[in-house]
C-alpha atoms as a PDB file:
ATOM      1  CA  UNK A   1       4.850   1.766   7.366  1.00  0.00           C
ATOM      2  CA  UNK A   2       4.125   4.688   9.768  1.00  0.00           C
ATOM      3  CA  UNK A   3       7.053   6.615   7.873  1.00  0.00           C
ATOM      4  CA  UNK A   4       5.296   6.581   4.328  1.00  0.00           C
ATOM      5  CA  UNK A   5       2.833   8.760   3.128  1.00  0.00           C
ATOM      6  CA  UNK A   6       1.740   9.138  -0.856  1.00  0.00           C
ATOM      7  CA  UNK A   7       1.069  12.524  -2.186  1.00  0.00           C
ATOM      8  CA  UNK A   8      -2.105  12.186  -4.198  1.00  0.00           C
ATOM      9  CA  UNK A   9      -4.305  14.598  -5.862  1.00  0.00           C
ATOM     10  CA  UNK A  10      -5.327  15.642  -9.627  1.00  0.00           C
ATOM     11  CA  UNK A  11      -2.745  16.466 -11.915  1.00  0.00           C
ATOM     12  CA  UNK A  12      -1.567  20.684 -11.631  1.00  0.00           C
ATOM     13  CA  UNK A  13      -3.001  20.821  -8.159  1.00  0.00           C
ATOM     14  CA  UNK A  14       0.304  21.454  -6.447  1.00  0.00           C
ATOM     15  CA  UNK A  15       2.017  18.396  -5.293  1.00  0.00           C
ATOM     16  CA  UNK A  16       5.475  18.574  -6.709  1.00  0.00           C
ATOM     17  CA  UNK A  17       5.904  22.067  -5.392  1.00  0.00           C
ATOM     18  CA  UNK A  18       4.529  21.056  -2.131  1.00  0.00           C
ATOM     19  CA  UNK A  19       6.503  18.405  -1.446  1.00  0.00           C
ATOM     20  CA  UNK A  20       9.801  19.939  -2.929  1.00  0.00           C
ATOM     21  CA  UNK A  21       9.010  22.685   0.222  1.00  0.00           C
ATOM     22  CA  UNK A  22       8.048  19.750   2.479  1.00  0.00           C
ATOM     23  CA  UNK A  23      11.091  17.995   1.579  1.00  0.00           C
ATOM     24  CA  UNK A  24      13.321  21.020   1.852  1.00  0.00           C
ATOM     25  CA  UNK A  25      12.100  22.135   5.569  1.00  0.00           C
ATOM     26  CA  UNK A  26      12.458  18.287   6.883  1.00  0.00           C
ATOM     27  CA  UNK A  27      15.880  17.780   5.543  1.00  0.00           C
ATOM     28  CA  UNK A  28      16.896  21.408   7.009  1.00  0.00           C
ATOM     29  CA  UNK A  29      16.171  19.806  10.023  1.00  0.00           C
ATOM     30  CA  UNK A  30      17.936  16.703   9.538  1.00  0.00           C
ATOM     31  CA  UNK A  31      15.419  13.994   8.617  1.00  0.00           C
ATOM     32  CA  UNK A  32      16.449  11.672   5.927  1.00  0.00           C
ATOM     33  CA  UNK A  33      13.926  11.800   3.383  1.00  0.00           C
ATOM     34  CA  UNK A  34      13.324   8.893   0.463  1.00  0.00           C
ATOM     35  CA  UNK A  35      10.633   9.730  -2.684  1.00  0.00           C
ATOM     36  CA  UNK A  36       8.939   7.588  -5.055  1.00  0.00           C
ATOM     37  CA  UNK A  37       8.231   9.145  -8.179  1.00  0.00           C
ATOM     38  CA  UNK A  38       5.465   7.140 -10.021  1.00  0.00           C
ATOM     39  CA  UNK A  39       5.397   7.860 -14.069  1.00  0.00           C
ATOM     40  CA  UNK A  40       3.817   6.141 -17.110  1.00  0.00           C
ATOM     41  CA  UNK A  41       6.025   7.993 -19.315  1.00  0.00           C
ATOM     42  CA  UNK A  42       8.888   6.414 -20.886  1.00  0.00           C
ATOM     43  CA  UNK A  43      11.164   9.095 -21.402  1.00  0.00           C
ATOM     44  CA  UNK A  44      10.820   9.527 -17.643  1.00  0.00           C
ATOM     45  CA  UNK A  45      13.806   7.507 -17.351  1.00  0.00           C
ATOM     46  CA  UNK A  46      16.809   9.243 -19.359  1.00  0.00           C
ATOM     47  CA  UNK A  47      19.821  10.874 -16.941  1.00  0.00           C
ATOM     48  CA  UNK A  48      20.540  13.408 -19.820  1.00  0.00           C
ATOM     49  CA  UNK A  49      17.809  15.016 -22.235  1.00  0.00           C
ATOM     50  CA  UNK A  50      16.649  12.010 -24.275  1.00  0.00           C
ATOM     51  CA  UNK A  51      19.646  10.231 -26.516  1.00  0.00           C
ATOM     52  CA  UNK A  52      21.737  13.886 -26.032  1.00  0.00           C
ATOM     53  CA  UNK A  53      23.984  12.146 -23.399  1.00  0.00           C
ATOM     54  CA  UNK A  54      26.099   8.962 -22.529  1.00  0.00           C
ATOM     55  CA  UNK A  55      24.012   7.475 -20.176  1.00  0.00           C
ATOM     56  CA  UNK A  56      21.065   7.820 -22.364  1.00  0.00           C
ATOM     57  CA  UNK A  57      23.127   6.841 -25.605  1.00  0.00           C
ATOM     58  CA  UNK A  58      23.836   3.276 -23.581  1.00  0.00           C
ATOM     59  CA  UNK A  59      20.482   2.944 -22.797  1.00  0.00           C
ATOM     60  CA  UNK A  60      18.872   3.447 -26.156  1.00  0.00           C
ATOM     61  CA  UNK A  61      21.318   1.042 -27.170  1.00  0.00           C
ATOM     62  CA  UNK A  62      19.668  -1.629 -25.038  1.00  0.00           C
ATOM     63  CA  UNK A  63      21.517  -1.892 -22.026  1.00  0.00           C
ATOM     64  CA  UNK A  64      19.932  -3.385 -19.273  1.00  0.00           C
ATOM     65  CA  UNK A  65      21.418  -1.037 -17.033  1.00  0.00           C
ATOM     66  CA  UNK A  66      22.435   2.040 -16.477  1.00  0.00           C
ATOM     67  CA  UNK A  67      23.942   4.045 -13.848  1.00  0.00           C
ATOM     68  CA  UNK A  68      25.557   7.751 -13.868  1.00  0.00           C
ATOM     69  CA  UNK A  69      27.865   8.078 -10.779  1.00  0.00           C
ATOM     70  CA  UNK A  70      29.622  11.291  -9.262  1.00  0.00           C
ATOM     71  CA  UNK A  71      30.746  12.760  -6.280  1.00  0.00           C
ATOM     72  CA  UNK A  72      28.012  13.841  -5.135  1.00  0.00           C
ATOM     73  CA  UNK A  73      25.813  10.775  -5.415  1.00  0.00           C
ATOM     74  CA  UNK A  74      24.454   8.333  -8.470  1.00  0.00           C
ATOM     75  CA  UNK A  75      21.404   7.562 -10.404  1.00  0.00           C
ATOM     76  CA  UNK A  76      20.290   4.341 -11.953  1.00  0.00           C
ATOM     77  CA  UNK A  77      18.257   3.324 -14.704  1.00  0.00           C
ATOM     78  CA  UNK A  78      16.808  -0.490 -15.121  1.00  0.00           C
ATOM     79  CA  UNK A  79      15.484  -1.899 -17.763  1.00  0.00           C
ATOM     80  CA  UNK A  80      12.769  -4.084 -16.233  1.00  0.00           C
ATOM     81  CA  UNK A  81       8.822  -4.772 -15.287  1.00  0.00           C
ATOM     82  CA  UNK A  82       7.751  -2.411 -13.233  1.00  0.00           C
ATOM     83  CA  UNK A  83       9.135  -2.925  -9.582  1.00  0.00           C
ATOM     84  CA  UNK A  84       6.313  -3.118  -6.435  1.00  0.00           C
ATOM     85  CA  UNK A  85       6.996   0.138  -4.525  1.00  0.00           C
ATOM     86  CA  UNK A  86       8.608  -2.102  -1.429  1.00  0.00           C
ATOM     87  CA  UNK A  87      11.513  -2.967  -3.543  1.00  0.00           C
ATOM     88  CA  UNK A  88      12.197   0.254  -4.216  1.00  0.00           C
ATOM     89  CA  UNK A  89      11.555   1.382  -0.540  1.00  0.00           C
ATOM     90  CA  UNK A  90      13.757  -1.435   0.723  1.00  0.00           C
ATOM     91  CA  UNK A  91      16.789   0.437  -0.687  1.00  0.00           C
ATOM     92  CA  UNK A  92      16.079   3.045   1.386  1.00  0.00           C
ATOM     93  CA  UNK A  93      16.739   1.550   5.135  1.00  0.00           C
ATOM     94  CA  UNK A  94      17.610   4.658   7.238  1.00  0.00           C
ATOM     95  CA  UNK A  95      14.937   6.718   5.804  1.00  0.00           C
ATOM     96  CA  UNK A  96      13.247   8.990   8.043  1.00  0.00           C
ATOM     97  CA  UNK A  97      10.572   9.438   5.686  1.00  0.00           C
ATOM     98  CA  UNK A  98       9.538   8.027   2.357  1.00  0.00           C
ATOM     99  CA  UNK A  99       7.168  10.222   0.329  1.00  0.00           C
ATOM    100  CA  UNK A 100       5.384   8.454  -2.782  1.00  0.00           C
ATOM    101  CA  UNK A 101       3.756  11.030  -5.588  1.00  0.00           C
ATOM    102  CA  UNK A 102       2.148   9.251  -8.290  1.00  0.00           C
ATOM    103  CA  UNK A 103       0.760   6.132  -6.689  1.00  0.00           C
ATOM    104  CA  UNK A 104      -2.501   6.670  -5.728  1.00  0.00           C
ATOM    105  CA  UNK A 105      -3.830   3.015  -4.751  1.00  0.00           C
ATOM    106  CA  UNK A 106      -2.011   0.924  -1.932  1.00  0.00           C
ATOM    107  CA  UNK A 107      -1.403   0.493   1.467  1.00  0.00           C
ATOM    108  CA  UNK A 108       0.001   4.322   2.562  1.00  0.00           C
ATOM    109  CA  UNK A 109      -1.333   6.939   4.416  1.00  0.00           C
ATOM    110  CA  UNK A 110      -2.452   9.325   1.988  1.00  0.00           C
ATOM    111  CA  UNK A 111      -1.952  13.164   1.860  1.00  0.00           C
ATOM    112  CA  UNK A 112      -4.110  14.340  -0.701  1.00  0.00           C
ATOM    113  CA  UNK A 113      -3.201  18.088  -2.274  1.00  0.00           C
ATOM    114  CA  UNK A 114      -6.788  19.633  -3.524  1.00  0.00           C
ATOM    115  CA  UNK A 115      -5.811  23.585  -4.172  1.00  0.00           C
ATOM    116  CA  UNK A 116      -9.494  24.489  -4.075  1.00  0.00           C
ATOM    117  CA  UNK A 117     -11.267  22.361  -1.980  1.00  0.00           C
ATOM    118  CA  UNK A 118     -14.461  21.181  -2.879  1.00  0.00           C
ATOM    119  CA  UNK A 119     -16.182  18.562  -0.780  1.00  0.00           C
ATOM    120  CA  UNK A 120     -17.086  16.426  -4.100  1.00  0.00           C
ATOM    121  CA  UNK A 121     -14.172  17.121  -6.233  1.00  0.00           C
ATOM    122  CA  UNK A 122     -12.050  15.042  -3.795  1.00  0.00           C
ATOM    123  CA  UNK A 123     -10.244  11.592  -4.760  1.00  0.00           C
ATOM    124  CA  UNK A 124     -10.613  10.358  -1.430  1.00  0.00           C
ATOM    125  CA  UNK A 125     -13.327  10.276   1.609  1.00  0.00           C
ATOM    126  CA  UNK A 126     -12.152  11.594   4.992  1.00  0.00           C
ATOM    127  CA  UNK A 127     -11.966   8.679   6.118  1.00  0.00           C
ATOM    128  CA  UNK A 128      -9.314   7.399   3.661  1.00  0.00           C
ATOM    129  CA  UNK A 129      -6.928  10.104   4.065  1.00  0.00           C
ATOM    130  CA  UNK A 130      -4.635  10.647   6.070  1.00  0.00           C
ATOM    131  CA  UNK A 131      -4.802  14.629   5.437  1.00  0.00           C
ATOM    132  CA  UNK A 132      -5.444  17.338   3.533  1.00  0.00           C
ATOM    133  CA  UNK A 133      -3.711  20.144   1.949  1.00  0.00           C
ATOM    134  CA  UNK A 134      -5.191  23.119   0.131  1.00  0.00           C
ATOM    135  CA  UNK A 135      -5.852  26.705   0.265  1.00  0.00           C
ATOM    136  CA  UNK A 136      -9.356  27.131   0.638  1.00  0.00           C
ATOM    137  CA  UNK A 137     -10.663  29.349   3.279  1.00  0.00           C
ATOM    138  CA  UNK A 138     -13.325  26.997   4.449  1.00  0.00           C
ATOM    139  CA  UNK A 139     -12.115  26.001   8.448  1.00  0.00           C
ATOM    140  CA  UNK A 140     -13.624  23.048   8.249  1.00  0.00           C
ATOM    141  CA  UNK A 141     -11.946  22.110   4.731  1.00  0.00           C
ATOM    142  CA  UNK A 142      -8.250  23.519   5.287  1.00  0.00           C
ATOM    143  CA  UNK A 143      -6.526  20.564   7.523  1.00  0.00           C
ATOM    144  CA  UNK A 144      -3.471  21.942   6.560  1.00  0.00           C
ATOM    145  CA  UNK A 145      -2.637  25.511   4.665  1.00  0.00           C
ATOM    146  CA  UNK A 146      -1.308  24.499   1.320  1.00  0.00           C
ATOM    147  CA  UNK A 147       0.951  28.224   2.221  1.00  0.00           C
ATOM    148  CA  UNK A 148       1.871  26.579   4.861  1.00  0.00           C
ATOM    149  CA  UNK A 149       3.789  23.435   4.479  1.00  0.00           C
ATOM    150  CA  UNK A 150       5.734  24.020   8.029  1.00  0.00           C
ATOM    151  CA  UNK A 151       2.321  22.940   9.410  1.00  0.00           C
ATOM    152  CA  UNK A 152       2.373  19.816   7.985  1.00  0.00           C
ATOM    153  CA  UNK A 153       6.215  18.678   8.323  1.00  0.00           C
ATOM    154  CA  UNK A 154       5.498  19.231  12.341  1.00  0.00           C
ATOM    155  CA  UNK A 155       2.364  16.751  12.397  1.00  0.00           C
ATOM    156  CA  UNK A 156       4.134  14.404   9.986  1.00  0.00           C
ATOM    157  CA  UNK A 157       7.341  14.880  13.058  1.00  0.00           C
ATOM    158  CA  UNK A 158       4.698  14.328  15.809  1.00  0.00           C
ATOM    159  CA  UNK A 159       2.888  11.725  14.739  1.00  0.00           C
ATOM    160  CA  UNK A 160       5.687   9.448  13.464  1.00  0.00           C
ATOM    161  CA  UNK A 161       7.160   9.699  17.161  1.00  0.00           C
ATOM    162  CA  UNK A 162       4.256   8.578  18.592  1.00  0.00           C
END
């Protein structure tokens, strides 16, 4: 579990574009990276732009499932209860990382994105986190630069080595 870490934080604070610059600077340097995207939104889960494509024509339909393959790589759509996030992570063996966003209760070490940081506008206590990104210019706030996601991709390096 020392390779997982959920993105939390209140909706439009940053985390997609955080971790899409995480993601990119880890995978420049290699690491395999594996993300959970946690939605409550059913149309989450067309390949094309709702009903406008094959894959989403078959679904509609009622297929159980779905999958859209290519040379470049595949995506698959299931029509089931909602998986625990260890099946899903168990597809993903040689992960170097596995980044959640969206699932803000469980067992993972939580990086919590708060743009402005405010010590009572927080989701989580010190204590429960296992960092904190943001741009606020208060020292004792600003664990990691929110500008500065470089920062954080060398902990997350460092600390999953040791």
């Amino acid at each position: 579990m020392n390779k997982i870490y959920s993105f939390v934080g209140y909706a439009n604070t940053g985390k997609t574009t955080y971790l899409e610059k995480l993601i990119s600077l880890l995978s420049g340097r290699g690491y395999k990276i594996a993300v959970l995207k946690h939605t409550s939104h059913e149309e989450a889960f067309f390949l094309g732009k709702q009903g406008k494509k094959d894959t989403d024509k078959h679904f509609l339909a009622g297929a159980n499932y779905v999958a859209l393959v290519g040379p470049s790589g595949y995506s698959l759509v299931a029509r089931q209860s909602e998986p625990e996030p260890e099946e899903i992570m168990a597809l993903f063996p040689d992960a170097d990382f596995i980044f959640t966003e969206g699932y803000k209760r469980g067992p993972y070490r939580k990086i919590e994105i708060n743009k402005e940081y405010l010590p009572d506008d927080t989701m989580y206590k010190p204590s429960e986190r296992f960092a904190l990104v943001t741009d606020a210019s208060n020292p004792e706030a600003a664990i990691f630069s929110i500008q500065r996601p470089e920062e954080l991709a060398e902990y997350l390096i460092k600390t999953r080595m040791g």
